[in-house]
PDB file of N, CA and C in Angstrom:
ATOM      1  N   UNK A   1     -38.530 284.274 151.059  1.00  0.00           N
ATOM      2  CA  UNK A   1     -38.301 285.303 150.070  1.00  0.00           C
ATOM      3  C   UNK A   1     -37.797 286.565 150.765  1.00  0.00           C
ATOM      4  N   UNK A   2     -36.858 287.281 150.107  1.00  0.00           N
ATOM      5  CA  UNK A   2     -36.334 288.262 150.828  1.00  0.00           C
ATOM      6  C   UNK A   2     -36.352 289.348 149.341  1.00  0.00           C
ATOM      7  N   UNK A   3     -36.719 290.633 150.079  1.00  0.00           N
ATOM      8  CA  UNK A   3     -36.827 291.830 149.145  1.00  0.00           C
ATOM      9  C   UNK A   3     -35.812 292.378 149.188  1.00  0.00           C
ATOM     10  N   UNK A   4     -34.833 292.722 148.152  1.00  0.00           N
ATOM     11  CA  UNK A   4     -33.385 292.695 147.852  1.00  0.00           C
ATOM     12  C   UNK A   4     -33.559 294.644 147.420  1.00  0.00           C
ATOM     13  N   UNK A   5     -34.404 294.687 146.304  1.00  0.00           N
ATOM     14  CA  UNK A   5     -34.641 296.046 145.926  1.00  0.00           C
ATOM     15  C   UNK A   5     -35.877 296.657 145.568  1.00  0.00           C
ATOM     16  N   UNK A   6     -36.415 297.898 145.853  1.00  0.00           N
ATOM     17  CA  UNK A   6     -37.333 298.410 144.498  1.00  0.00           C
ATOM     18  C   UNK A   6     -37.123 299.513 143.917  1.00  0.00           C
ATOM     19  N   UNK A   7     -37.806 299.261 142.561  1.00  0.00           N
ATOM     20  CA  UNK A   7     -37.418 300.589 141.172  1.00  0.00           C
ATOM     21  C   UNK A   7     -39.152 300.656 141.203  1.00  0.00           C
ATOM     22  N   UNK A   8     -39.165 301.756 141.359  1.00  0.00           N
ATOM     23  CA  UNK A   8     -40.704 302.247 140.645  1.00  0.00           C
ATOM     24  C   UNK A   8     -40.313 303.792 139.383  1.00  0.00           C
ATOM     25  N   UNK A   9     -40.323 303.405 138.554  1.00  0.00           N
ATOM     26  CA  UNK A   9     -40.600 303.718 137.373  1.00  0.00           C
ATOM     27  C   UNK A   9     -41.727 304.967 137.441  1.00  0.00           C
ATOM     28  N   UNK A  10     -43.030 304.817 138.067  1.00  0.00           N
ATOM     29  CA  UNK A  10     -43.920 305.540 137.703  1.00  0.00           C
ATOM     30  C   UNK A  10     -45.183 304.394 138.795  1.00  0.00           C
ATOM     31  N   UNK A  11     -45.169 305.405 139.342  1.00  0.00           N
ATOM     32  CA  UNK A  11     -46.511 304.684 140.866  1.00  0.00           C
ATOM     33  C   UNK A  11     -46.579 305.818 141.846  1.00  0.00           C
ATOM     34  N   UNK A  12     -47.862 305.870 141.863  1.00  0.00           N
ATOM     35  CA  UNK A  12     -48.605 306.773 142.737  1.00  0.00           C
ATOM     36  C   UNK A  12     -47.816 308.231 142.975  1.00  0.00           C
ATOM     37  N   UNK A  13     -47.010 308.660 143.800  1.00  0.00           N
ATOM     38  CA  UNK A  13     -46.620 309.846 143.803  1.00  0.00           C
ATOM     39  C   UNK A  13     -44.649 309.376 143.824  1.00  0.00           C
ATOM     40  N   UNK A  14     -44.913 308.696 143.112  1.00  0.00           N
ATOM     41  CA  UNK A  14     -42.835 308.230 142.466  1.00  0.00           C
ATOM     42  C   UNK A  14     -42.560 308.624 141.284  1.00  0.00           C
ATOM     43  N   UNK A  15     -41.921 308.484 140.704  1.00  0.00           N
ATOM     44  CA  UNK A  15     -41.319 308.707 139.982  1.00  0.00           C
ATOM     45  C   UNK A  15     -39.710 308.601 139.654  1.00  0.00           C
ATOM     46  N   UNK A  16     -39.724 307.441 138.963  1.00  0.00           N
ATOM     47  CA  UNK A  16     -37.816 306.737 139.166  1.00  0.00           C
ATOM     48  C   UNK A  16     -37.062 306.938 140.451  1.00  0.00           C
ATOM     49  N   UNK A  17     -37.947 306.020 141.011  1.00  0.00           N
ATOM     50  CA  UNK A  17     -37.768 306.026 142.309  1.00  0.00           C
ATOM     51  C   UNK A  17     -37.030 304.696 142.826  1.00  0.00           C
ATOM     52  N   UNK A  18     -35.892 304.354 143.512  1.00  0.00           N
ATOM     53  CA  UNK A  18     -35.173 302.974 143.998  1.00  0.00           C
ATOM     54  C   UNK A  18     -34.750 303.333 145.193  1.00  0.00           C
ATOM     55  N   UNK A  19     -34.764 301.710 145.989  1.00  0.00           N
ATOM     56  CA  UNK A  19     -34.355 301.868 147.306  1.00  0.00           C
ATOM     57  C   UNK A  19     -33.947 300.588 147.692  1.00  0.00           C
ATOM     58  N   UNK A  20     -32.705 300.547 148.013  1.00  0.00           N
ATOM     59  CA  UNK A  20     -31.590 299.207 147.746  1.00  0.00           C
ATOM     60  C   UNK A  20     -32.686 298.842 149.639  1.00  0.00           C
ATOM     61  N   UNK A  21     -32.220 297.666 149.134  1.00  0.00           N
ATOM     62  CA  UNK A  21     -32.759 296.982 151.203  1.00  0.00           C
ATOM     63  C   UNK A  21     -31.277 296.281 151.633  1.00  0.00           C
ATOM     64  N   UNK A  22     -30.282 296.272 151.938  1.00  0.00           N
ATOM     65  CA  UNK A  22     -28.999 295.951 152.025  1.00  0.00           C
ATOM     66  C   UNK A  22     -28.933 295.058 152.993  1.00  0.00           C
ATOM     67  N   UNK A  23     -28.509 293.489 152.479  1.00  0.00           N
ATOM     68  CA  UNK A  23     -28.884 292.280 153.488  1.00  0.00           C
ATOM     69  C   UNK A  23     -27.418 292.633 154.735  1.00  0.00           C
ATOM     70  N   UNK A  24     -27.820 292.210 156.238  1.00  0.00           N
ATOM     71  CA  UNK A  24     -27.030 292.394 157.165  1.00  0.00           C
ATOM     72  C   UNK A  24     -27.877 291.660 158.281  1.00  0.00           C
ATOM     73  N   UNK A  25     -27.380 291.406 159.528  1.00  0.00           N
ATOM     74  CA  UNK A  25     -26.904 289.983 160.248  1.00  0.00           C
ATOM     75  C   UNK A  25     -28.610 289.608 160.746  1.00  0.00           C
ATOM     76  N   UNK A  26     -29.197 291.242 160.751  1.00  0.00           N
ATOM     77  CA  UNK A  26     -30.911 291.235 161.342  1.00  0.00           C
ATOM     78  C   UNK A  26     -31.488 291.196 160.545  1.00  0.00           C
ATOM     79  N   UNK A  27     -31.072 291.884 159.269  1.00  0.00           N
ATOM     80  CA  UNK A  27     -31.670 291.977 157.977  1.00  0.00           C
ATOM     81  C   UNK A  27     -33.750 292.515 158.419  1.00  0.00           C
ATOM     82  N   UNK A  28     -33.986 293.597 158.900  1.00  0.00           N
ATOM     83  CA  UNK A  28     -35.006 293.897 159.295  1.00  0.00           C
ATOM     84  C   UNK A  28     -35.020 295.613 158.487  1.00  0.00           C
ATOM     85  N   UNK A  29     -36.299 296.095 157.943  1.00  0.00           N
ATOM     86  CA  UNK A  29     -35.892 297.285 157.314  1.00  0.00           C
ATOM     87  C   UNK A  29     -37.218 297.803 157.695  1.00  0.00           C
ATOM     88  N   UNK A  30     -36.965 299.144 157.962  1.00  0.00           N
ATOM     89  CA  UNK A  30     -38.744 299.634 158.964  1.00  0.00           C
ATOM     90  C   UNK A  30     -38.150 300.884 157.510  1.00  0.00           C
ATOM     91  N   UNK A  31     -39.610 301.579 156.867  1.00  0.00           N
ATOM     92  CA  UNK A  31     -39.856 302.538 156.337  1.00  0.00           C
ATOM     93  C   UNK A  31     -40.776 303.846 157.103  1.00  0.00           C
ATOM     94  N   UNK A  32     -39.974 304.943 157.087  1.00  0.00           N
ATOM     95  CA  UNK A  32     -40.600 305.842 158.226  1.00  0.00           C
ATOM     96  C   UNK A  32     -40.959 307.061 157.090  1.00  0.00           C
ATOM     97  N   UNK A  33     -41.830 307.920 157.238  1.00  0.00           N
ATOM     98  CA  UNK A  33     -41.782 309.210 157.062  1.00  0.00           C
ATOM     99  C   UNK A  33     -42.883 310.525 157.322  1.00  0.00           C
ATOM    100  N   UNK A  34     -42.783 311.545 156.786  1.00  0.00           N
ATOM    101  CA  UNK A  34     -43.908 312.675 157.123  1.00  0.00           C
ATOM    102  C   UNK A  34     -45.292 311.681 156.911  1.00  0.00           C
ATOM    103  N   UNK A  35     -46.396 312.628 157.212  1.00  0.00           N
ATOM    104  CA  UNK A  35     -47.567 311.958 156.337  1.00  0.00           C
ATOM    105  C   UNK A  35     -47.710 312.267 155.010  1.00  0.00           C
ATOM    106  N   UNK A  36     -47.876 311.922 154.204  1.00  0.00           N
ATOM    107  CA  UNK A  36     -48.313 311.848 152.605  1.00  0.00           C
ATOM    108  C   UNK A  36     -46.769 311.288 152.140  1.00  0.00           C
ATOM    109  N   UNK A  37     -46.026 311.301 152.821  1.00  0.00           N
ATOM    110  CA  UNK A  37     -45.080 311.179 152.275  1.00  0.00           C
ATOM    111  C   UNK A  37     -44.339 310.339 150.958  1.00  0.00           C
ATOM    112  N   UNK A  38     -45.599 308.583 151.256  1.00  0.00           N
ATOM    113  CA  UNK A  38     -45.719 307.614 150.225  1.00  0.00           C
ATOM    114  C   UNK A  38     -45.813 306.781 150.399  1.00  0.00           C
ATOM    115  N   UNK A  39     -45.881 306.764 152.273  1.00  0.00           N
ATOM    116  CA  UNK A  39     -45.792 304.662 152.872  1.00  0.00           C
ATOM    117  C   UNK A  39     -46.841 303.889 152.384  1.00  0.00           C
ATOM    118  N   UNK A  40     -47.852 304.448 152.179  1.00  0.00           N
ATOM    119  CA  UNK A  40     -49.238 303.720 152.044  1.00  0.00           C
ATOM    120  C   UNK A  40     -48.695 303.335 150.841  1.00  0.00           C
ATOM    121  N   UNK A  41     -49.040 304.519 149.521  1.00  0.00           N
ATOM    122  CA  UNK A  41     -48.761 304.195 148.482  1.00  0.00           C
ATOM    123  C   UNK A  41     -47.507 303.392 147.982  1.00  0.00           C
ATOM    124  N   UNK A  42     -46.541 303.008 148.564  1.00  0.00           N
ATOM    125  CA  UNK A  42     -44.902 302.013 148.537  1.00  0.00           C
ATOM    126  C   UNK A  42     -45.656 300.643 148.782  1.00  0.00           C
ATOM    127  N   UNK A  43     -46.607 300.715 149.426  1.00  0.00           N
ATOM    128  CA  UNK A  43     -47.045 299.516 150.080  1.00  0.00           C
ATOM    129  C   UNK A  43     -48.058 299.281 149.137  1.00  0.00           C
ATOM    130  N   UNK A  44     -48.960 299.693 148.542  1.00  0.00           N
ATOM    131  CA  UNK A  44     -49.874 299.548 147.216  1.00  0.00           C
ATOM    132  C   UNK A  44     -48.988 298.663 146.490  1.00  0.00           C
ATOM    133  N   UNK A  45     -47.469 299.691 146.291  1.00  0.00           N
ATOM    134  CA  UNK A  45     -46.679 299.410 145.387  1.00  0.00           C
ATOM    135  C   UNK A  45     -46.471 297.487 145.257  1.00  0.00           C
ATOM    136  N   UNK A  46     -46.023 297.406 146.406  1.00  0.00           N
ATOM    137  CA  UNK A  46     -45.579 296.253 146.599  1.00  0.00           C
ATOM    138  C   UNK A  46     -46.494 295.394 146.770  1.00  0.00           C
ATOM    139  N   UNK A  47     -47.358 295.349 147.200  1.00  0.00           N
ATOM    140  CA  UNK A  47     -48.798 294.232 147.070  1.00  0.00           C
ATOM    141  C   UNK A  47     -49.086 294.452 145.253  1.00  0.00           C
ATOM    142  N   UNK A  48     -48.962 295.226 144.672  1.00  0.00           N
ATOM    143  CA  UNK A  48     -49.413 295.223 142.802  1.00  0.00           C
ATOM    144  C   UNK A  48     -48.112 294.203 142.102  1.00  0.00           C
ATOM    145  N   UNK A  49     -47.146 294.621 142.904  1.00  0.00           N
ATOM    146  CA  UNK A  49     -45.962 293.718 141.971  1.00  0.00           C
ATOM    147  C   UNK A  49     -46.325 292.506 142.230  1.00  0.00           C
ATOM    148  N   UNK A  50     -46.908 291.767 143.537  1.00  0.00           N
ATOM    149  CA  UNK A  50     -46.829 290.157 143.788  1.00  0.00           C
ATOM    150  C   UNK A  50     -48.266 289.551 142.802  1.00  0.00           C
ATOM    151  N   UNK A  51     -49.366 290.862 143.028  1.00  0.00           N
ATOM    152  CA  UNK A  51     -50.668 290.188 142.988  1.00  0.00           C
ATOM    153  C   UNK A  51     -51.149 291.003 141.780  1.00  0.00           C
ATOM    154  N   UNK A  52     -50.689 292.455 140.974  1.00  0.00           N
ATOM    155  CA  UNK A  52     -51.118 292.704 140.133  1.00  0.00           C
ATOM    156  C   UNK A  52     -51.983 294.263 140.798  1.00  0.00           C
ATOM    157  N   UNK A  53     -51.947 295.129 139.699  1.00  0.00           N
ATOM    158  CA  UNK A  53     -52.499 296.107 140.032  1.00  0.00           C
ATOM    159  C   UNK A  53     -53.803 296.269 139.576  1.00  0.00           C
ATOM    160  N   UNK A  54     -54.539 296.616 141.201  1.00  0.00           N
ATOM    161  CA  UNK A  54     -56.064 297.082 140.865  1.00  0.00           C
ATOM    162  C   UNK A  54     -56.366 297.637 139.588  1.00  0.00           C
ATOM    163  N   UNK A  55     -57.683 297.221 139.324  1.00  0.00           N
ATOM    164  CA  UNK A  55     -58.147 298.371 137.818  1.00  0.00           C
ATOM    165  C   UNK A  55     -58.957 299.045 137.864  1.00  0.00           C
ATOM    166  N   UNK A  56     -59.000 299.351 139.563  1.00  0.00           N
ATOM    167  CA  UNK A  56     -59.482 300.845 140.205  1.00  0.00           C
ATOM    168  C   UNK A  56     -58.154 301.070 141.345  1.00  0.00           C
ATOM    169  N   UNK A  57     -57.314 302.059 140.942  1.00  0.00           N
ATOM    170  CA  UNK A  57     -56.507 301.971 141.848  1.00  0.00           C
ATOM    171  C   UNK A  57     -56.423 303.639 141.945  1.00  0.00           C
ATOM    172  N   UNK A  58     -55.927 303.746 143.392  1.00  0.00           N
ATOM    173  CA  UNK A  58     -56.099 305.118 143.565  1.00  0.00           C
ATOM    174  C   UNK A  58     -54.261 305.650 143.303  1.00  0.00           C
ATOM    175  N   UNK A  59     -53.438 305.155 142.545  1.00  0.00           N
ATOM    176  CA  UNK A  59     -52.293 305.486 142.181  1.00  0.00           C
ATOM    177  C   UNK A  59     -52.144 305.959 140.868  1.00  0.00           C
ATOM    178  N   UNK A  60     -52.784 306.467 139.906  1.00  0.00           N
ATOM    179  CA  UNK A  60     -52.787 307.135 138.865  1.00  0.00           C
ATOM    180  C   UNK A  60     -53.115 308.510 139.039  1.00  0.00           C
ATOM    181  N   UNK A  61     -52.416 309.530 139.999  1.00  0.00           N
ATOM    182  CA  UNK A  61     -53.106 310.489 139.673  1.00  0.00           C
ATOM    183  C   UNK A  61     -51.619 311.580 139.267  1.00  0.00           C
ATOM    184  N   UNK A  62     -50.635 310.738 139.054  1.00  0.00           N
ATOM    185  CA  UNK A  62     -49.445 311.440 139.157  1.00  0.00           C
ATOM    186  C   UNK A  62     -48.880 310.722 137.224  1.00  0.00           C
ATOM    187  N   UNK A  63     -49.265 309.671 137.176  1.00  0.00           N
ATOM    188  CA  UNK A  63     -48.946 308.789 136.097  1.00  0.00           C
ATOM    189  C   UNK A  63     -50.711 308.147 135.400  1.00  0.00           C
ATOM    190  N   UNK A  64     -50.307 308.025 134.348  1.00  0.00           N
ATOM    191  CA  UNK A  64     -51.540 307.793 133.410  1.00  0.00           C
ATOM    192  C   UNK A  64     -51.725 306.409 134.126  1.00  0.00           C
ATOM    193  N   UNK A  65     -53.014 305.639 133.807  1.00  0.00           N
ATOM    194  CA  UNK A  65     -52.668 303.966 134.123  1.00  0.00           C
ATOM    195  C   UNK A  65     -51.469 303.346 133.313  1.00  0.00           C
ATOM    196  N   UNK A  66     -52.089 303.813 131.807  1.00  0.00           N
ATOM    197  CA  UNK A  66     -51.170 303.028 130.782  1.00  0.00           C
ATOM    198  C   UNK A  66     -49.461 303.000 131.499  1.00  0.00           C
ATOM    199  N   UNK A  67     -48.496 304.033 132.377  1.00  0.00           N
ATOM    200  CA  UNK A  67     -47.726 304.095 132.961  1.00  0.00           C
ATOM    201  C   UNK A  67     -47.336 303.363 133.384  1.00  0.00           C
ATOM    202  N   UNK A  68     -48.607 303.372 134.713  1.00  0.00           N
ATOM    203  CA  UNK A  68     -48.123 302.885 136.003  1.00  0.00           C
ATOM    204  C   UNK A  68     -46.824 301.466 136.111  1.00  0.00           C
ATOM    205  N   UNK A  69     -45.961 301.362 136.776  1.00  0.00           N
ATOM    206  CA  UNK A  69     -45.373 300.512 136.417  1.00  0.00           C
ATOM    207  C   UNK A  69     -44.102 300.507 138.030  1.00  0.00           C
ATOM    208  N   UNK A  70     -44.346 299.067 138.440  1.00  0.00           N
ATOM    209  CA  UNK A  70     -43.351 299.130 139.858  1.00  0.00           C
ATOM    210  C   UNK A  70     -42.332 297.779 139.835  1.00  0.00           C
ATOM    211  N   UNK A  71     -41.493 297.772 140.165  1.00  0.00           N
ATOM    212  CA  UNK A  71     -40.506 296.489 139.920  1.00  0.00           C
ATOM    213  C   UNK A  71     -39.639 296.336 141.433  1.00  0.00           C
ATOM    214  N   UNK A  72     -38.794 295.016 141.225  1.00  0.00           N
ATOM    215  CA  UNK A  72     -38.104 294.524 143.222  1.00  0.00           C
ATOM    216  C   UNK A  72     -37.081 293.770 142.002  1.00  0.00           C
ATOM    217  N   UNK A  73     -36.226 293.319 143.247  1.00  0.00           N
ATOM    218  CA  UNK A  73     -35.270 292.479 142.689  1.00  0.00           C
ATOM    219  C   UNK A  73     -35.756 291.712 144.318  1.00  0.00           C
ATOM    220  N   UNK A  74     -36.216 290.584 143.997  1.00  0.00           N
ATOM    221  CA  UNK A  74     -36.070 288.840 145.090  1.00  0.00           C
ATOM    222  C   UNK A  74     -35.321 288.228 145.326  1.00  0.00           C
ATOM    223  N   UNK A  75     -35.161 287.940 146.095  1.00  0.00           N
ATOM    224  CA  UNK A  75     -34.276 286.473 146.649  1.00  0.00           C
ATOM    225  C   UNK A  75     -34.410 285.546 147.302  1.00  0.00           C
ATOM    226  N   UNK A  76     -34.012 284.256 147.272  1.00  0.00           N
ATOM    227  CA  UNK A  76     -34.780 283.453 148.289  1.00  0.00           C
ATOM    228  C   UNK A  76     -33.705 282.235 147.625  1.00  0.00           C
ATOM    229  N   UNK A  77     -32.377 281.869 148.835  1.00  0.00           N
ATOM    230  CA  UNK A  77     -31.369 281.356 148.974  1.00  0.00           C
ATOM    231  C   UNK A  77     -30.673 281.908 147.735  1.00  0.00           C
ATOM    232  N   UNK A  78     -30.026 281.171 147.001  1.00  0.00           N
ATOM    233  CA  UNK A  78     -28.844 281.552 145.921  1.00  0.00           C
ATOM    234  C   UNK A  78     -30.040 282.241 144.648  1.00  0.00           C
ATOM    235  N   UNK A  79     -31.266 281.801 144.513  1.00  0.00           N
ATOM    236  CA  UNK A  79     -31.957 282.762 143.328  1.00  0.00           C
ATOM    237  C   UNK A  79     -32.384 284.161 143.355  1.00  0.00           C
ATOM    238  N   UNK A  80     -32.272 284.666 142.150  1.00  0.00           N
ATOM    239  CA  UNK A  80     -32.601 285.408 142.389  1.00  0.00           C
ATOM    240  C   UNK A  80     -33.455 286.438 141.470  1.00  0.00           C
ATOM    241  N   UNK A  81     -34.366 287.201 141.480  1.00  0.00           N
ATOM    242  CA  UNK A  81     -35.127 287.178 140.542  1.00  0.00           C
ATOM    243  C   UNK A  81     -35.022 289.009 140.383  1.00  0.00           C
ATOM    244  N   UNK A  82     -35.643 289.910 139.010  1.00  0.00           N
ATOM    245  CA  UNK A  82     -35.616 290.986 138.887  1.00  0.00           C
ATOM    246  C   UNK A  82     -36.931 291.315 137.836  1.00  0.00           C
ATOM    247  N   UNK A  83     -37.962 291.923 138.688  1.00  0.00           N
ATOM    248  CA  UNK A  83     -39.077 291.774 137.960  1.00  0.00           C
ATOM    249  C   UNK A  83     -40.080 293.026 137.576  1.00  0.00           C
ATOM    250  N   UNK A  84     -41.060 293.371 136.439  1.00  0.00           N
ATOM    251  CA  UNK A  84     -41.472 294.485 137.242  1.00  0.00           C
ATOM    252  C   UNK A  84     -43.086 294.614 136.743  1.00  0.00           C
ATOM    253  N   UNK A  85     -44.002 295.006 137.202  1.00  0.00           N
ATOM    254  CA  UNK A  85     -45.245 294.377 137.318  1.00  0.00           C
ATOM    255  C   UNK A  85     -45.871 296.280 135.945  1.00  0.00           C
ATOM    256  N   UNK A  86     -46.762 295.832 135.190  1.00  0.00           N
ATOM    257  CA  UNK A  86     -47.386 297.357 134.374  1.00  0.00           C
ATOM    258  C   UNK A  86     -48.796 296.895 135.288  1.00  0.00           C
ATOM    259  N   UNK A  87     -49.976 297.582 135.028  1.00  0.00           N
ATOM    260  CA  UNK A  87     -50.925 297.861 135.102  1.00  0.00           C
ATOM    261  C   UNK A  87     -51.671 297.131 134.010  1.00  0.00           C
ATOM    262  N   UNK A  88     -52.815 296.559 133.817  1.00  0.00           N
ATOM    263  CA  UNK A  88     -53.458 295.747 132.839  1.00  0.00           C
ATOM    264  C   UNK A  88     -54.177 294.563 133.382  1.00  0.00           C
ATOM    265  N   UNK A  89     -54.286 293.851 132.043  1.00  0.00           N
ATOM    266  CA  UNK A  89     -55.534 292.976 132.664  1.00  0.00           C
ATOM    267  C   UNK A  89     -54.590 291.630 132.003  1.00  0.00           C
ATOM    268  N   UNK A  90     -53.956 291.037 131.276  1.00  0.00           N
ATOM    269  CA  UNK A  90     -53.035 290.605 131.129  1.00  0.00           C
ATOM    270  C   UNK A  90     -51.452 290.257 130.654  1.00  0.00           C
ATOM    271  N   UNK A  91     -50.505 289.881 130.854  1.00  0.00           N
ATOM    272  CA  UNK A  91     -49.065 289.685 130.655  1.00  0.00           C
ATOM    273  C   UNK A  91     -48.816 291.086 131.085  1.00  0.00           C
ATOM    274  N   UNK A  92     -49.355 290.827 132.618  1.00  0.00           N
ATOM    275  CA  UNK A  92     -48.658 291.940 133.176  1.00  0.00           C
ATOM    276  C   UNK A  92     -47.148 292.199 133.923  1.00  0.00           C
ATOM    277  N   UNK A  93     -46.894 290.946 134.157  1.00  0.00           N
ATOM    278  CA  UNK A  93     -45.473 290.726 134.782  1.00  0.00           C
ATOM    279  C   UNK A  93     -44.000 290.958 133.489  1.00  0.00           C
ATOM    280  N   UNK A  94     -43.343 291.296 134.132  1.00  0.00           N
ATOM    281  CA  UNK A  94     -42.281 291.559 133.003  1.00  0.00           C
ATOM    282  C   UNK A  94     -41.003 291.586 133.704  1.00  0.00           C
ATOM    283  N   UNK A  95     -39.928 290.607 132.773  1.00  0.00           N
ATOM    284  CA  UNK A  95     -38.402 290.623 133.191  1.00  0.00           C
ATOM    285  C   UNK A  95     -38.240 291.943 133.286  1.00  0.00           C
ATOM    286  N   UNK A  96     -36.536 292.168 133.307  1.00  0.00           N
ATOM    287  CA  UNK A  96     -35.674 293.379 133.762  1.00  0.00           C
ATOM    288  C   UNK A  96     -35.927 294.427 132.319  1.00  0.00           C
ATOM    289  N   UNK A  97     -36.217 293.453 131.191  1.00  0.00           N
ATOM    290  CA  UNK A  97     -35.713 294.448 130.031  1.00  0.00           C
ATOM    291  C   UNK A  97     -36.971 294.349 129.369  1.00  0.00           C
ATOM    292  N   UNK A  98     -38.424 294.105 130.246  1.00  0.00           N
ATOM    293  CA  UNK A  98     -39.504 294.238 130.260  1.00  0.00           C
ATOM    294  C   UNK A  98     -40.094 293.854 129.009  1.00  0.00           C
ATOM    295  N   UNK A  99     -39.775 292.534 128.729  1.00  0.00           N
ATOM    296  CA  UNK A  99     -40.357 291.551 128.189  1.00  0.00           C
ATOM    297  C   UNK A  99     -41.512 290.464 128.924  1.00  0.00           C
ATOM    298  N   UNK A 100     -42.409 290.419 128.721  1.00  0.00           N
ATOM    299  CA  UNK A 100     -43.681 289.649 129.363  1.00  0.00           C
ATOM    300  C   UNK A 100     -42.795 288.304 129.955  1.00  0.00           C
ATOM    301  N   UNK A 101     -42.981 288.049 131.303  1.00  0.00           N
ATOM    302  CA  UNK A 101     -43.208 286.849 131.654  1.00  0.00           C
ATOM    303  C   UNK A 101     -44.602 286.406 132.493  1.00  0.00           C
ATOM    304  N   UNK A 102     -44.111 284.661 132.475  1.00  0.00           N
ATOM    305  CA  UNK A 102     -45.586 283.602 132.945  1.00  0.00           C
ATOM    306  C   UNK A 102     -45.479 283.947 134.933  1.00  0.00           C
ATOM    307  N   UNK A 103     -46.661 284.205 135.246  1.00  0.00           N
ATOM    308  CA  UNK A 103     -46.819 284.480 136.523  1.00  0.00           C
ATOM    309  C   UNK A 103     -46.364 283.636 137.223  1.00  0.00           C
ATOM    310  N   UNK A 104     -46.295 282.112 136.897  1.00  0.00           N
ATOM    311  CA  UNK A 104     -45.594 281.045 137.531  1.00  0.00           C
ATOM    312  C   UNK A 104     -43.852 281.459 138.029  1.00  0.00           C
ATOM    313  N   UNK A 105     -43.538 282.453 137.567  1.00  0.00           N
ATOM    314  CA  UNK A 105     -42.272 282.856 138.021  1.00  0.00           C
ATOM    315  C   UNK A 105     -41.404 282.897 139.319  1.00  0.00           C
ATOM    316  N   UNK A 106     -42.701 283.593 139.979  1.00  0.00           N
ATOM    317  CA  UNK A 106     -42.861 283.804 140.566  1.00  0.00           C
ATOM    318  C   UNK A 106     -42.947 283.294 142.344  1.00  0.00           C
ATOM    319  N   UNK A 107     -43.648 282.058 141.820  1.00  0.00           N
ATOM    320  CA  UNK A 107     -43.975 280.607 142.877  1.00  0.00           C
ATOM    321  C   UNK A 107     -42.632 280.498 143.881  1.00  0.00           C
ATOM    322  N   UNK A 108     -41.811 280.567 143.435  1.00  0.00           N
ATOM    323  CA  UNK A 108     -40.645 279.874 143.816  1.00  0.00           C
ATOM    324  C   UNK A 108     -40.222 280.994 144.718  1.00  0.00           C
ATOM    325  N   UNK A 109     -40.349 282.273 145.038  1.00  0.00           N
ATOM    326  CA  UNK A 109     -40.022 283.505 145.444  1.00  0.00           C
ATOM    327  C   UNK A 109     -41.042 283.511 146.692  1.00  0.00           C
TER     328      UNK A 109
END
């Protein structure tokens, strides 16, 4: 599986926030910055989209829960997937135009 993009919508201290990962020959992408800057919280980000967001999470203090909301575009050979995860307890996963999908979607990524 290869991480193609992310859109965060509304997570921890983001706000319509995207950041293309642009495939090339090493295809290796290091995220650097100040402290507070957001690495931790990018990284929340991205562990909630695969596995679902805590329902104690320390990323609501910028966005309500009801908000919270982080999305990637995947890849993994010619597929390719565009997804984006809300906050809740179920049909939390959702296509591009954020209609509920089955977590099984996912598997294949």
């Amino acid at each position: 599986m290869r991480l193609d993009s992310l859109n965060i919508p509304a997570f921890g201290p983001f706000s319509d926030f995207s950041l293309e990962l642009p495939k090339s020959d090493h295809d290796i992408h290091l995220i650097h910055g100040r402290n507070e800057a957001g690495k931790s919280s990018l990284l929340r980000a991205i562990n909630g989209l695969f596995f679902g967001i805590p329902s104690r999470t320390p990323d609501n203090f910028l966005h309500a829960n009801t908000k919270l909301l982080a999305g990637a575009t995947v890849s993994h050979g010619s597929d390719q997937l565009t997804f984006f995860r809300k906050k809740g307890l179920k049909n939390t996963l959702l296509d591009a135009s954020q209609s509920t999908l089955e977590e099984s979607v996912l598997k294949p990524f």
